[in-house]
PDB file of N, CA and C in Angstrom:
ATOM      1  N   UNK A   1     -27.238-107.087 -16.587  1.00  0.00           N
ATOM      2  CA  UNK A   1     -28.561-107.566 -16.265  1.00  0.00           C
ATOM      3  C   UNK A   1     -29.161-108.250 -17.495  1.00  0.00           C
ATOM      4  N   UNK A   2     -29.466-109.450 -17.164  1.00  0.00           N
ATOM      5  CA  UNK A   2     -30.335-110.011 -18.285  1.00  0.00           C
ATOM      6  C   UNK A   2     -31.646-109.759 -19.181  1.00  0.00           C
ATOM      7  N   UNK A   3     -32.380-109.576 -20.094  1.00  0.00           N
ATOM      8  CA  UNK A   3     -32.960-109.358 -21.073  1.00  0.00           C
ATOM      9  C   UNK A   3     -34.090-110.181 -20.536  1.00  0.00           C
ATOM     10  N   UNK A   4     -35.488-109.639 -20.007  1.00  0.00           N
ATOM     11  CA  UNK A   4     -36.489-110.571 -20.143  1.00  0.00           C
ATOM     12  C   UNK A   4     -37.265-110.513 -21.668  1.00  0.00           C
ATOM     13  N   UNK A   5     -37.811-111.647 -21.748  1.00  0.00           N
ATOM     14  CA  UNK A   5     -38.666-111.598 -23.068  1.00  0.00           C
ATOM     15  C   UNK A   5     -39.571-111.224 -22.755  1.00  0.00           C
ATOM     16  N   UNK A   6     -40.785-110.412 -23.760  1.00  0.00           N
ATOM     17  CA  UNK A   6     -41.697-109.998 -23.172  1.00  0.00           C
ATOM     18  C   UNK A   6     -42.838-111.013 -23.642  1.00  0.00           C
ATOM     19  N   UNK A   7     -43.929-111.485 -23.325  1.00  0.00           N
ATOM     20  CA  UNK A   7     -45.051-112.155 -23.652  1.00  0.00           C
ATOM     21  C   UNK A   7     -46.171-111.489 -24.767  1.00  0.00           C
ATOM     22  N   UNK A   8     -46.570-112.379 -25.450  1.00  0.00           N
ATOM     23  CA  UNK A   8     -47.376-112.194 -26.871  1.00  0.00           C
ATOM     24  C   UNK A   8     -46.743-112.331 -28.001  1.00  0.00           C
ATOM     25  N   UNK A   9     -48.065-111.093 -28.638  1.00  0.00           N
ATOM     26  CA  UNK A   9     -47.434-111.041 -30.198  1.00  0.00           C
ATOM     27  C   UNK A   9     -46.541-109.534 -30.384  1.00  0.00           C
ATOM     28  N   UNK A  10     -45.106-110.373 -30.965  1.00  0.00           N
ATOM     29  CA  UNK A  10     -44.180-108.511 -31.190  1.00  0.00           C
ATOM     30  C   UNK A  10     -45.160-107.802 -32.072  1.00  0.00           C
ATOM     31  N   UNK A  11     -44.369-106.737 -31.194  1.00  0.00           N
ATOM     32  CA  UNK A  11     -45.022-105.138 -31.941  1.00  0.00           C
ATOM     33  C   UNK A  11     -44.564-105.289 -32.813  1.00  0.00           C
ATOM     34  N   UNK A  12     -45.617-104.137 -33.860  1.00  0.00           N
ATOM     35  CA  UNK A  12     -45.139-104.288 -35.273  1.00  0.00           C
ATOM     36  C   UNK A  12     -43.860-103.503 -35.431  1.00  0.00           C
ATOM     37  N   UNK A  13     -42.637-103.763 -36.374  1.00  0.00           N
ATOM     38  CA  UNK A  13     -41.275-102.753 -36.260  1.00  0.00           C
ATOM     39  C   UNK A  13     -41.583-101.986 -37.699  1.00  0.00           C
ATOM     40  N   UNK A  14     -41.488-100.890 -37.604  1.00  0.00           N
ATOM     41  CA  UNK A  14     -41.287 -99.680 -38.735  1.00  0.00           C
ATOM     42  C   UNK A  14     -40.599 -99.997 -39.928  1.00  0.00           C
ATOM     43  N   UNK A  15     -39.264-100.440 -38.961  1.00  0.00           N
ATOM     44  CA  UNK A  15     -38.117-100.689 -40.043  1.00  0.00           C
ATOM     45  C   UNK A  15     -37.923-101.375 -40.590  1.00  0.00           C
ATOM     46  N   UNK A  16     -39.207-102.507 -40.043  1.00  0.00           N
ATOM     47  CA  UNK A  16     -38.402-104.016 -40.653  1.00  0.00           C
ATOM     48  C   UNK A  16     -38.977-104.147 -42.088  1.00  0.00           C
ATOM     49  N   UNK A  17     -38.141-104.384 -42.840  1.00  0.00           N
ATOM     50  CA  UNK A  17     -37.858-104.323 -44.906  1.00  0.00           C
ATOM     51  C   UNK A  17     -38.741-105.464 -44.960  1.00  0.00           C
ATOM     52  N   UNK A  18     -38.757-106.963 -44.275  1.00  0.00           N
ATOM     53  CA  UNK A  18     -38.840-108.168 -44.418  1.00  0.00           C
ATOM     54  C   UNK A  18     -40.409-108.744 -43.757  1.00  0.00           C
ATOM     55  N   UNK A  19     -41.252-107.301 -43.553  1.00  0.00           N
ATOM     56  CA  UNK A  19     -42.607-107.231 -42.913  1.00  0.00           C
ATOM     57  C   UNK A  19     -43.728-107.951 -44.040  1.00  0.00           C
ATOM     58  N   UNK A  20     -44.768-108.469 -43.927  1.00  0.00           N
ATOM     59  CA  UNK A  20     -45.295-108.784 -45.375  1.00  0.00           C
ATOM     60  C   UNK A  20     -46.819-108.242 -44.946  1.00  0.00           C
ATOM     61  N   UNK A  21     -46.792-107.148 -44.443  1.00  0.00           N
ATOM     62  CA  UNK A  21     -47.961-106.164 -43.967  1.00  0.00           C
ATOM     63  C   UNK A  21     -48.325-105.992 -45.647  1.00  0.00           C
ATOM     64  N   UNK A  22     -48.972-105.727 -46.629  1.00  0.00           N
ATOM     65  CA  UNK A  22     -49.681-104.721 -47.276  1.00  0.00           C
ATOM     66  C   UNK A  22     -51.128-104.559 -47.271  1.00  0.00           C
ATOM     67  N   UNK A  23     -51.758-103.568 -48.247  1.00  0.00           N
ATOM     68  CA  UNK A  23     -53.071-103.539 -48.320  1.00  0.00           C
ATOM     69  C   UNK A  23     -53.949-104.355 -49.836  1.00  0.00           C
ATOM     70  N   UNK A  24     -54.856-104.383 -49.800  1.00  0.00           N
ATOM     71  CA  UNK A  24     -55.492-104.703 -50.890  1.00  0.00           C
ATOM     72  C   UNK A  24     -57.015-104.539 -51.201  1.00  0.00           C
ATOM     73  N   UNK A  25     -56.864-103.656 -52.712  1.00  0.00           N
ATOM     74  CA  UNK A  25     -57.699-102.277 -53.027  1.00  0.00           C
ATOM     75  C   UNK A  25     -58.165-103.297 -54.672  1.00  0.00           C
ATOM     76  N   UNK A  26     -59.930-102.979 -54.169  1.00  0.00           N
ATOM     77  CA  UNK A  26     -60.041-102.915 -55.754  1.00  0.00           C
ATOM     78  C   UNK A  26     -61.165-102.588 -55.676  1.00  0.00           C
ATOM     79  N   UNK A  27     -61.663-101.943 -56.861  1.00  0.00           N
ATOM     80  CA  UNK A  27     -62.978-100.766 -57.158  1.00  0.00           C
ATOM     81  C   UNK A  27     -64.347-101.779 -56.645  1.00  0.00           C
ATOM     82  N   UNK A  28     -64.244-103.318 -57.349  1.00  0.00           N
ATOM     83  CA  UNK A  28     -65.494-104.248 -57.261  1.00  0.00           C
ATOM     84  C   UNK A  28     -65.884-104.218 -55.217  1.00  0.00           C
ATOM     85  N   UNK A  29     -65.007-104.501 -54.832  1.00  0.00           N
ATOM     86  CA  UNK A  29     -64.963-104.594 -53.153  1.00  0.00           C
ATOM     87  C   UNK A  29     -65.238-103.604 -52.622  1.00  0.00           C
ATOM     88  N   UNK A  30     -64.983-101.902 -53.242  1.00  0.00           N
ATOM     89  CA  UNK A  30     -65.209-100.559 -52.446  1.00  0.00           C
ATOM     90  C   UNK A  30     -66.819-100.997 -51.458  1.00  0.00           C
ATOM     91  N   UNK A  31     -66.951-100.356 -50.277  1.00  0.00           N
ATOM     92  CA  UNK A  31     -66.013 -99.475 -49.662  1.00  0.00           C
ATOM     93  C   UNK A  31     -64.908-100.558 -48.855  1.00  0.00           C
ATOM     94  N   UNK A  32     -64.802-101.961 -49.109  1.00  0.00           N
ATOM     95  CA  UNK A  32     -64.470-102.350 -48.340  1.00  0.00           C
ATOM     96  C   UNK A  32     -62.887-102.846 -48.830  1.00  0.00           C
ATOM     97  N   UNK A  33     -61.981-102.943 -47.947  1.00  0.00           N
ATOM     98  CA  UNK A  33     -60.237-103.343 -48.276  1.00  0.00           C
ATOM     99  C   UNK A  33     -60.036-104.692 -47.398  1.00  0.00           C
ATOM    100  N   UNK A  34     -58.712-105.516 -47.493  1.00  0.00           N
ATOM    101  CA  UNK A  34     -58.162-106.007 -47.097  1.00  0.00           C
ATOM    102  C   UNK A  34     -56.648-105.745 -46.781  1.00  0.00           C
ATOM    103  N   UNK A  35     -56.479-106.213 -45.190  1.00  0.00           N
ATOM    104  CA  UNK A  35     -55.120-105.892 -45.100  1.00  0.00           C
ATOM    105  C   UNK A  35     -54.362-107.173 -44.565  1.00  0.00           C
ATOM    106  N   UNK A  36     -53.220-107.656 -45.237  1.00  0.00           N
ATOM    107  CA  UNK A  36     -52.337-108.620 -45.060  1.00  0.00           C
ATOM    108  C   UNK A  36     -51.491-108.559 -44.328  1.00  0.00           C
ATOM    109  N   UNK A  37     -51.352-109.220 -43.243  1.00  0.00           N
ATOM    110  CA  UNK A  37     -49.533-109.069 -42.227  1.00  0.00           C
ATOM    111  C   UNK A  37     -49.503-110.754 -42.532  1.00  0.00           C
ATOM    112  N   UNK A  38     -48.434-111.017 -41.131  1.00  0.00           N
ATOM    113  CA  UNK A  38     -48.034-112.078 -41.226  1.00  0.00           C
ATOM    114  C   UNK A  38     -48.959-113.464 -40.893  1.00  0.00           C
ATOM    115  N   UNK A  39     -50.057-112.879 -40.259  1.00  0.00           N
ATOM    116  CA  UNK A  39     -50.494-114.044 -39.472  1.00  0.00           C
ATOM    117  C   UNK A  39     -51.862-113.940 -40.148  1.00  0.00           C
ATOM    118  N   UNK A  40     -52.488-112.786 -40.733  1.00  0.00           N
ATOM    119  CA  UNK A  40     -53.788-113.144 -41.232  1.00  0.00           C
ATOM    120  C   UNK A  40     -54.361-111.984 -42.039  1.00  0.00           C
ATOM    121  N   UNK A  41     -55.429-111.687 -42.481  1.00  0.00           N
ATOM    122  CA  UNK A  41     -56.371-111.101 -43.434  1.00  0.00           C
ATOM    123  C   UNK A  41     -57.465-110.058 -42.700  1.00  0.00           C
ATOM    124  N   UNK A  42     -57.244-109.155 -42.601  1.00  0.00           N
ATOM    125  CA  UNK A  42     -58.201-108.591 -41.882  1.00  0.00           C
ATOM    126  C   UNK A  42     -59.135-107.715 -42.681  1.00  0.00           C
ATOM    127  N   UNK A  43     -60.657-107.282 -42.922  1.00  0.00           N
ATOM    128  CA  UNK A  43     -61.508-106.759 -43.914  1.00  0.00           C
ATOM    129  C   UNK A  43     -62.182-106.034 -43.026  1.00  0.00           C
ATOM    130  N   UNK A  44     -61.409-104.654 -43.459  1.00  0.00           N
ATOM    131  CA  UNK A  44     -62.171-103.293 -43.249  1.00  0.00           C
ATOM    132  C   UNK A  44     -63.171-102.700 -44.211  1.00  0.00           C
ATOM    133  N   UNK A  45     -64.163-101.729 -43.273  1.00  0.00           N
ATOM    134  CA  UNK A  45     -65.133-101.239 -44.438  1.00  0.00           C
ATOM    135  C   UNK A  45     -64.543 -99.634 -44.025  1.00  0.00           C
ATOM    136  N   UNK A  46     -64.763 -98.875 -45.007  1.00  0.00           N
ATOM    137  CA  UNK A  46     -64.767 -97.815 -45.199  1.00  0.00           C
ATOM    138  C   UNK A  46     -66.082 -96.585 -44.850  1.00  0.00           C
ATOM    139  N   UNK A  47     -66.117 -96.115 -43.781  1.00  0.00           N
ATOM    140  CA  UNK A  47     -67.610 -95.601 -43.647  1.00  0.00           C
ATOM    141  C   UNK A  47     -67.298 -93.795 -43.726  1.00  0.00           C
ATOM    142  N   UNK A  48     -68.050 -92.934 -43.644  1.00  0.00           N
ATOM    143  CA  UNK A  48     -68.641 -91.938 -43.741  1.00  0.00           C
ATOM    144  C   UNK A  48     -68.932 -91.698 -42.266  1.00  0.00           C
ATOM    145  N   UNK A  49     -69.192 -90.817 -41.631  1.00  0.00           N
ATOM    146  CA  UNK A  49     -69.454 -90.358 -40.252  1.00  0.00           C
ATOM    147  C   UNK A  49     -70.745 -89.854 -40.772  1.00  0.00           C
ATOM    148  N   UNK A  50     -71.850 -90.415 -40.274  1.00  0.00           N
ATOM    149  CA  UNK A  50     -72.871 -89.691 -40.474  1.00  0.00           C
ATOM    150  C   UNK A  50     -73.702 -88.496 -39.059  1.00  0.00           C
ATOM    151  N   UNK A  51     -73.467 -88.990 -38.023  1.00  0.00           N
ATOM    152  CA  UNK A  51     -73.466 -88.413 -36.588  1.00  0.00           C
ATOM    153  C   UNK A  51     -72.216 -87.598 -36.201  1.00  0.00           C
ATOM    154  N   UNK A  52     -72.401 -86.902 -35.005  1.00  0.00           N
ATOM    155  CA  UNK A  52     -70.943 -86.530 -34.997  1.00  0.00           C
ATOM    156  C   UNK A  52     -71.376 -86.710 -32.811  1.00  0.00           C
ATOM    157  N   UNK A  53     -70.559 -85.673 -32.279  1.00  0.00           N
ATOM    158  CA  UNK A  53     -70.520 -86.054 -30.710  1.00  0.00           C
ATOM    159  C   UNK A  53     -71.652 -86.251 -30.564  1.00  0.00           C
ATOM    160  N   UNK A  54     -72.401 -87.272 -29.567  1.00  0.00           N
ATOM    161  CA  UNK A  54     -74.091 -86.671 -28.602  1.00  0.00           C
ATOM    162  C   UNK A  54     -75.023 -86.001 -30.287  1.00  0.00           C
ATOM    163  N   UNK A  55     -74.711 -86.557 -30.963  1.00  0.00           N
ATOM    164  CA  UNK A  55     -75.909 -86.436 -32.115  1.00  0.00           C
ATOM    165  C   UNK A  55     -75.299 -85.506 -33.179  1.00  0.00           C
ATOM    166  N   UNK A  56     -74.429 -84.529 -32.691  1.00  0.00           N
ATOM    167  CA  UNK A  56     -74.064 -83.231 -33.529  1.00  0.00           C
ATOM    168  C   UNK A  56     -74.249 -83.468 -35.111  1.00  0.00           C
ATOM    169  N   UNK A  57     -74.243 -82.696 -35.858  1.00  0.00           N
ATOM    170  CA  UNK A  57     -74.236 -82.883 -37.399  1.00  0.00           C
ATOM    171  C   UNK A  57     -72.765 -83.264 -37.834  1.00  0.00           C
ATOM    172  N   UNK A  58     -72.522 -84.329 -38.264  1.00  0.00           N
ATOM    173  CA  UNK A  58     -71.466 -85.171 -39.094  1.00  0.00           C
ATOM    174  C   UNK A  58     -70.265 -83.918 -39.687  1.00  0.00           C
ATOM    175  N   UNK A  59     -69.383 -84.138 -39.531  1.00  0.00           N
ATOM    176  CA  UNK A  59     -68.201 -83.116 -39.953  1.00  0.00           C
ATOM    177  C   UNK A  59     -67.741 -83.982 -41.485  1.00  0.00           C
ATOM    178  N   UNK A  60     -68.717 -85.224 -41.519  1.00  0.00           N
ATOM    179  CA  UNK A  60     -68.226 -85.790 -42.634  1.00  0.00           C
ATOM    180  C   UNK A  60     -66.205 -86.877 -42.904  1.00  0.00           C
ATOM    181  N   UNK A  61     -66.273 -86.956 -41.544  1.00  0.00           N
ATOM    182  CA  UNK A  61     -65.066 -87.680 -41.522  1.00  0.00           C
ATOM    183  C   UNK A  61     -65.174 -89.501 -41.610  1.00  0.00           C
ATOM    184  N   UNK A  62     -64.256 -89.918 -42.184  1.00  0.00           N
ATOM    185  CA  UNK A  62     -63.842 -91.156 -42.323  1.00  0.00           C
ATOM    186  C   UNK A  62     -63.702 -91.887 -41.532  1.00  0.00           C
ATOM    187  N   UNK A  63     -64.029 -93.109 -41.296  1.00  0.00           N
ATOM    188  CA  UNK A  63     -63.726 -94.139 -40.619  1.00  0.00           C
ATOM    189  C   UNK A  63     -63.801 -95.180 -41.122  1.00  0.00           C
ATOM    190  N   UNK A  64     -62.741 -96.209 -40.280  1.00  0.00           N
ATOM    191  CA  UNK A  64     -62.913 -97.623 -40.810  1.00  0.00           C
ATOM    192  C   UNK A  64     -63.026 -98.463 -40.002  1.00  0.00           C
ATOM    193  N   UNK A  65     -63.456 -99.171 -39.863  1.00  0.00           N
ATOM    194  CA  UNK A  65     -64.395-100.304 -39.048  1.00  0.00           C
ATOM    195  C   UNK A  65     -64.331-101.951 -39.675  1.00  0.00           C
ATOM    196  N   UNK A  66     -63.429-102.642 -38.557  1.00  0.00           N
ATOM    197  CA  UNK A  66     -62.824-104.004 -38.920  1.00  0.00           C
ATOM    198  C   UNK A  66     -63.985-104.674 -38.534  1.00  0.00           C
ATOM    199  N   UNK A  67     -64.312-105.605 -39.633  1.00  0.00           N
ATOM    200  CA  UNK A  67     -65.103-106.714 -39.898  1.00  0.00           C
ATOM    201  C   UNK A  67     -64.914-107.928 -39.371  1.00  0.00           C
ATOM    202  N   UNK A  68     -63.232-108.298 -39.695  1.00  0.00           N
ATOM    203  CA  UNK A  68     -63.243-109.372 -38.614  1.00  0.00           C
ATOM    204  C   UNK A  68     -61.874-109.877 -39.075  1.00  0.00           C
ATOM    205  N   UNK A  69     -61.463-111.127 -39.210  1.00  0.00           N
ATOM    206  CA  UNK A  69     -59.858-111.584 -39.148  1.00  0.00           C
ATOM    207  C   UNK A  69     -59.924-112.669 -39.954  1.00  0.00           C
ATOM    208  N   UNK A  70     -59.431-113.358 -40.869  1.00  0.00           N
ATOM    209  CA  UNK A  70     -59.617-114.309 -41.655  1.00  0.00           C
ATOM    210  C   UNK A  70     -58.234-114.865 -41.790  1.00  0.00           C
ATOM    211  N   UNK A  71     -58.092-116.328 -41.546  1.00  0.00           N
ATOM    212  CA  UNK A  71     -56.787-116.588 -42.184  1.00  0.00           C
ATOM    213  C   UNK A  71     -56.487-117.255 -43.536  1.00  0.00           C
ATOM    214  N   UNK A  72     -57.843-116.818 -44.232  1.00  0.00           N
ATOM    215  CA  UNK A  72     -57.404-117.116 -46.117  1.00  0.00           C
ATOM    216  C   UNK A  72     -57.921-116.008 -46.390  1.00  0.00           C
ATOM    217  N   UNK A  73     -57.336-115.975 -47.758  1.00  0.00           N
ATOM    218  CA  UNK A  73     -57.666-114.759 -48.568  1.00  0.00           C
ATOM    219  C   UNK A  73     -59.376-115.150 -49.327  1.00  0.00           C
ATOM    220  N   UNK A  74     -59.336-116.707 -49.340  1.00  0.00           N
ATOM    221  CA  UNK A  74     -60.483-117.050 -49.910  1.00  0.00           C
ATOM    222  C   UNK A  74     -61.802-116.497 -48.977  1.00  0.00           C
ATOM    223  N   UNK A  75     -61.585-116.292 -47.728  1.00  0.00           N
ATOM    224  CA  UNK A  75     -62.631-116.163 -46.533  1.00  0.00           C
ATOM    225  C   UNK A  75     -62.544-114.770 -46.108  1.00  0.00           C
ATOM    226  N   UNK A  76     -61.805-114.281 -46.462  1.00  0.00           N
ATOM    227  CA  UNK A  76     -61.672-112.436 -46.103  1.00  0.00           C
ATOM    228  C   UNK A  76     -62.254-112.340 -47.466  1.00  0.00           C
ATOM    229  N   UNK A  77     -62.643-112.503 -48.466  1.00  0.00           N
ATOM    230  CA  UNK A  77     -63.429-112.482 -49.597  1.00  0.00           C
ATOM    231  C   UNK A  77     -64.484-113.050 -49.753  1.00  0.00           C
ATOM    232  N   UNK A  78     -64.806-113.724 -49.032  1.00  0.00           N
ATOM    233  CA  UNK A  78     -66.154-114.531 -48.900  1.00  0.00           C
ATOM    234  C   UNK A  78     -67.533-113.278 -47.944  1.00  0.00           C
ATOM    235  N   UNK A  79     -66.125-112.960 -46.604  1.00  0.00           N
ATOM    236  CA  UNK A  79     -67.048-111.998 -45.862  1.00  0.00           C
ATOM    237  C   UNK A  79     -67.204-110.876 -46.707  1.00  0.00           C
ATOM    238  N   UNK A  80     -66.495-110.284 -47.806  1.00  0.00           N
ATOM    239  CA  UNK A  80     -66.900-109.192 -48.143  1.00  0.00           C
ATOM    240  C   UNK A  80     -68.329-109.246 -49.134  1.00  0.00           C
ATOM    241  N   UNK A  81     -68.359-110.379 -50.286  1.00  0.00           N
ATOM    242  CA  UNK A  81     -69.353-110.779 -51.050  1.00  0.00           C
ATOM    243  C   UNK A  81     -70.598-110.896 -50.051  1.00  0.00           C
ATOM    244  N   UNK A  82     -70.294-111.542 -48.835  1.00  0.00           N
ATOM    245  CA  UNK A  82     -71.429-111.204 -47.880  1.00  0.00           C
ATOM    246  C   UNK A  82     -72.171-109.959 -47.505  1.00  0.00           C
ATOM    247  N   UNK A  83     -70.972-108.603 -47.111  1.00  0.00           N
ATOM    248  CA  UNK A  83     -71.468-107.479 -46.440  1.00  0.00           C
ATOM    249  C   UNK A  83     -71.348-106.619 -47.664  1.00  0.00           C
ATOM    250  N   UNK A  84     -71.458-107.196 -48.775  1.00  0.00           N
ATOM    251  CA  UNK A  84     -71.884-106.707 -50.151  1.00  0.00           C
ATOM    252  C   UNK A  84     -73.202-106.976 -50.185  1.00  0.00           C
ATOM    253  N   UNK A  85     -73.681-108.047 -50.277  1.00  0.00           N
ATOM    254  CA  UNK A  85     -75.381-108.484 -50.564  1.00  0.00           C
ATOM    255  C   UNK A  85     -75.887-107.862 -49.151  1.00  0.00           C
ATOM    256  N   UNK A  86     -75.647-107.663 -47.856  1.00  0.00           N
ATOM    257  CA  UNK A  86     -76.197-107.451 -47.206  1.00  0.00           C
ATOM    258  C   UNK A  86     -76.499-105.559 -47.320  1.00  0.00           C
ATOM    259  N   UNK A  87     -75.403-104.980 -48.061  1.00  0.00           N
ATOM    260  CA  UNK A  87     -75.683-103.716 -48.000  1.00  0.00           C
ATOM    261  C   UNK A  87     -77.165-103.738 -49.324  1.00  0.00           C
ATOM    262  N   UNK A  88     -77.420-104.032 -50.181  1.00  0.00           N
ATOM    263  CA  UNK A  88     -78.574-104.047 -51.019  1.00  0.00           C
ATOM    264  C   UNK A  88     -79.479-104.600 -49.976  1.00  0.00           C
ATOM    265  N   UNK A  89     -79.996-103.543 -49.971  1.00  0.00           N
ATOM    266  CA  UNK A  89     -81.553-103.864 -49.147  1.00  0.00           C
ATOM    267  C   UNK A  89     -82.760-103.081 -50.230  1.00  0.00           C
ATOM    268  N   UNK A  90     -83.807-104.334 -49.388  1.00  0.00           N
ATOM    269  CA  UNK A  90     -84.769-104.154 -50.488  1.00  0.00           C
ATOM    270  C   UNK A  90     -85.729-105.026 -50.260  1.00  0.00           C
ATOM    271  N   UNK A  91     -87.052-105.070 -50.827  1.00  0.00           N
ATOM    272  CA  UNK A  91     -87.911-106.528 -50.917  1.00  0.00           C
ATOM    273  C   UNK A  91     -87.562-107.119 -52.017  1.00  0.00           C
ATOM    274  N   UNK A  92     -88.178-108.507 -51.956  1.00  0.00           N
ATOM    275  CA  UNK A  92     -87.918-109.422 -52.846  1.00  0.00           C
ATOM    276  C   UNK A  92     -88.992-110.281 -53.379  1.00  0.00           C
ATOM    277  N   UNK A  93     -89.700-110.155 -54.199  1.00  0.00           N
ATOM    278  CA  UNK A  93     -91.150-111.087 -54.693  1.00  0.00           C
ATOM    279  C   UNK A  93     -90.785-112.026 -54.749  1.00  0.00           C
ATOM    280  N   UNK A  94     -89.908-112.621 -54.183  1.00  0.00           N
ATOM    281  CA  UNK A  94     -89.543-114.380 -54.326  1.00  0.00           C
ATOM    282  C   UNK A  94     -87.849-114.484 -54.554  1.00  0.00           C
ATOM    283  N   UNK A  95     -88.304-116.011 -53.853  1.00  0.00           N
ATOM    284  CA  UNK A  95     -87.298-116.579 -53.537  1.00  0.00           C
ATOM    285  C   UNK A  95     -86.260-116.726 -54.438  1.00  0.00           C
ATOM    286  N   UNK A  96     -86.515-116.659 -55.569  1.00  0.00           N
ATOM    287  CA  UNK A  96     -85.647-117.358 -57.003  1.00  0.00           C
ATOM    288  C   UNK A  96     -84.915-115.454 -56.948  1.00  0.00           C
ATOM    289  N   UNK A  97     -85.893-114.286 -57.293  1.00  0.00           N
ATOM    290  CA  UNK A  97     -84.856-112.785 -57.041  1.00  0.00           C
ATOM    291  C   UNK A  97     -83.396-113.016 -56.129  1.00  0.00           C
ATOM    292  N   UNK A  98     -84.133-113.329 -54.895  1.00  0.00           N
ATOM    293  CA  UNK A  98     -83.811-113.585 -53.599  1.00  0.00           C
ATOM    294  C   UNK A  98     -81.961-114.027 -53.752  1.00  0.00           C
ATOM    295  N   UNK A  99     -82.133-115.163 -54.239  1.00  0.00           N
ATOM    296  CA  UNK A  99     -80.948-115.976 -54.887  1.00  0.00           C
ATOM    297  C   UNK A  99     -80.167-115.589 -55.904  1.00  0.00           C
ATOM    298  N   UNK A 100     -80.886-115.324 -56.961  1.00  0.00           N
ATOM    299  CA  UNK A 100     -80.894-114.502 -58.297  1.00  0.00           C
ATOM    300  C   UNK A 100     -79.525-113.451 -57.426  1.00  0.00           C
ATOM    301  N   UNK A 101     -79.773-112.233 -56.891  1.00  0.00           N
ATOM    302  CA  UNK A 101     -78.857-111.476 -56.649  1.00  0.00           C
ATOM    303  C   UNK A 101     -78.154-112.019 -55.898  1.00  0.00           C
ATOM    304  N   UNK A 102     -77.688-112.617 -54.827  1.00  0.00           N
ATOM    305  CA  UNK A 102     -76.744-113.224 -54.118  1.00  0.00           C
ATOM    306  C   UNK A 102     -75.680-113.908 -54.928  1.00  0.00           C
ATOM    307  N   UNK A 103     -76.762-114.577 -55.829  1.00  0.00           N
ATOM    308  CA  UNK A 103     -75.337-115.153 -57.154  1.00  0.00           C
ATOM    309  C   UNK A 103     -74.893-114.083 -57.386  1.00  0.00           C
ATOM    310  N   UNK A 104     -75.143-113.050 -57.870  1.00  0.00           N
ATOM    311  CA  UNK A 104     -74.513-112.190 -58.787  1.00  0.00           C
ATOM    312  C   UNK A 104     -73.650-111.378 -57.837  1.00  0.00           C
ATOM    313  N   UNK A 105     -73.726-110.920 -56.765  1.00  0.00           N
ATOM    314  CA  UNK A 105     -72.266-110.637 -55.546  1.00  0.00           C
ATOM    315  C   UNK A 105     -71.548-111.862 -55.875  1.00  0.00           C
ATOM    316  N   UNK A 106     -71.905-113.060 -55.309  1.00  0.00           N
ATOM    317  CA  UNK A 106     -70.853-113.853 -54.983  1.00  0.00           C
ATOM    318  C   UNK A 106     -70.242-114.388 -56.409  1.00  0.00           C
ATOM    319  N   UNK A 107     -71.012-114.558 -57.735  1.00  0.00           N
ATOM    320  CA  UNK A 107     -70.327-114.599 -58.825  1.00  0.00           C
ATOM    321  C   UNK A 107     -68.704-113.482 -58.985  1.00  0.00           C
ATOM    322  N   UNK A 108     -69.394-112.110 -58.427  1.00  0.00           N
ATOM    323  CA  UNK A 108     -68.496-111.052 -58.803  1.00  0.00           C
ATOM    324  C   UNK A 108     -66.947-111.873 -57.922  1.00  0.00           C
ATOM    325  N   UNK A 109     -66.946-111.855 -56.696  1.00  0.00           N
ATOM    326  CA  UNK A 109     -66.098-112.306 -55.638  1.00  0.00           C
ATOM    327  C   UNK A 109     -65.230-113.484 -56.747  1.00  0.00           C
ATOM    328  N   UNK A 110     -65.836-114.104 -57.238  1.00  0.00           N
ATOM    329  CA  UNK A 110     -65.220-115.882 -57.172  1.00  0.00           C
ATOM    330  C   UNK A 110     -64.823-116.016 -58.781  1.00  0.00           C
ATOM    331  N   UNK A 111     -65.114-114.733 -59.446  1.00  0.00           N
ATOM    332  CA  UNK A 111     -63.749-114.367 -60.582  1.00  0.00           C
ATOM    333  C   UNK A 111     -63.010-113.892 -60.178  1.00  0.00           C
ATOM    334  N   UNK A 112     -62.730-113.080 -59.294  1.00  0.00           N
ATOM    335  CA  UNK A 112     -61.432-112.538 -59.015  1.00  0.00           C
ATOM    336  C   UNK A 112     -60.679-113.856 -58.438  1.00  0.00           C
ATOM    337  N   UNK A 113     -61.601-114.525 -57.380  1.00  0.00           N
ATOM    338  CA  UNK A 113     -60.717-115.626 -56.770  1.00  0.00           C
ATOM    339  C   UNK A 113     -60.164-116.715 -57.796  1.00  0.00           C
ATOM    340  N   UNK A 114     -60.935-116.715 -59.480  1.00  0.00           N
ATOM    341  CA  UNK A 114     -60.128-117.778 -59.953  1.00  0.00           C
ATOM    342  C   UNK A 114     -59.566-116.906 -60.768  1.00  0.00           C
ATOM    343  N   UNK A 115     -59.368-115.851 -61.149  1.00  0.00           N
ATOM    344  CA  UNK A 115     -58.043-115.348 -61.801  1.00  0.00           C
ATOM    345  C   UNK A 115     -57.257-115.057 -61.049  1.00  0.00           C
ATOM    346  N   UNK A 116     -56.882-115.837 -59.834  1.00  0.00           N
ATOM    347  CA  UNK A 116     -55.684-115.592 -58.684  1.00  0.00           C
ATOM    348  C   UNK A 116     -55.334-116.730 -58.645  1.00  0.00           C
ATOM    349  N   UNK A 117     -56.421-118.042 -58.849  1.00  0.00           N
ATOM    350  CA  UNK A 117     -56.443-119.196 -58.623  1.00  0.00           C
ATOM    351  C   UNK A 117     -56.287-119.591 -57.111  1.00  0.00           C
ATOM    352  N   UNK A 118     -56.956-118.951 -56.505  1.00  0.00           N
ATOM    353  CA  UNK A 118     -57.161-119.783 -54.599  1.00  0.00           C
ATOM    354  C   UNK A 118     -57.932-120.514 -54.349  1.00  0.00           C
TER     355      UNK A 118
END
């Protein structure tokens, strides 16, 4: 009996040596990572359970929660410098603060990106 192919994207294989899945960790980005396969960039955040079932008090467990899919490394780094400035909350007496800190996330982001050179 013949072999149908199946439709989509193959499952990921365990075994395969020749996979180019890894992760990517660095203290400036906490809580948030990147993970690399073949086809793209995906940027998880790292959260805390603060609720637990129907309201219960938090058992304090981990979760991670995908941000979204990027197919450069330059743009899975772009969103994180984003949901970096967006976690500083705060007022701002003006517009020039306002900016003032946004440089200084996205400054942090765009040394790493040129000591990689992307």
């Amino acid at each position: 009996m013949a072999e149908t192919k199946s439709k989509g994207r193959p499952a990921k294989d365990e075994n395969d040596t020749q996979s180019n899945y890894c992760t990517i960790k660095d203290p400036l980005m906490e809580p948030f990572y990147i993970i690399k396969d073949s086809s793209n960039f995906t940027v998880i955040e790292k959260k805390i359970a603060e609720k637990g079932f129907r309201g219960a008090e938090a058992s304090g467990k981990e979760r991670e929660i995908v941000l979204g899919y990027y197919t450069s490394f330059k743009n899975a780094l772009n969103c994180i410098a984003k949901q970096k400035f967006y976690q500083n909350q705060g007022d701002y007496s003006s517009i020039k603060e306002y900016i003032a800190t946004w440089s200084a996330v996205k400054e942090g982001i765009e040394s790493m990106l040129n000591k990689i050179e992307v």
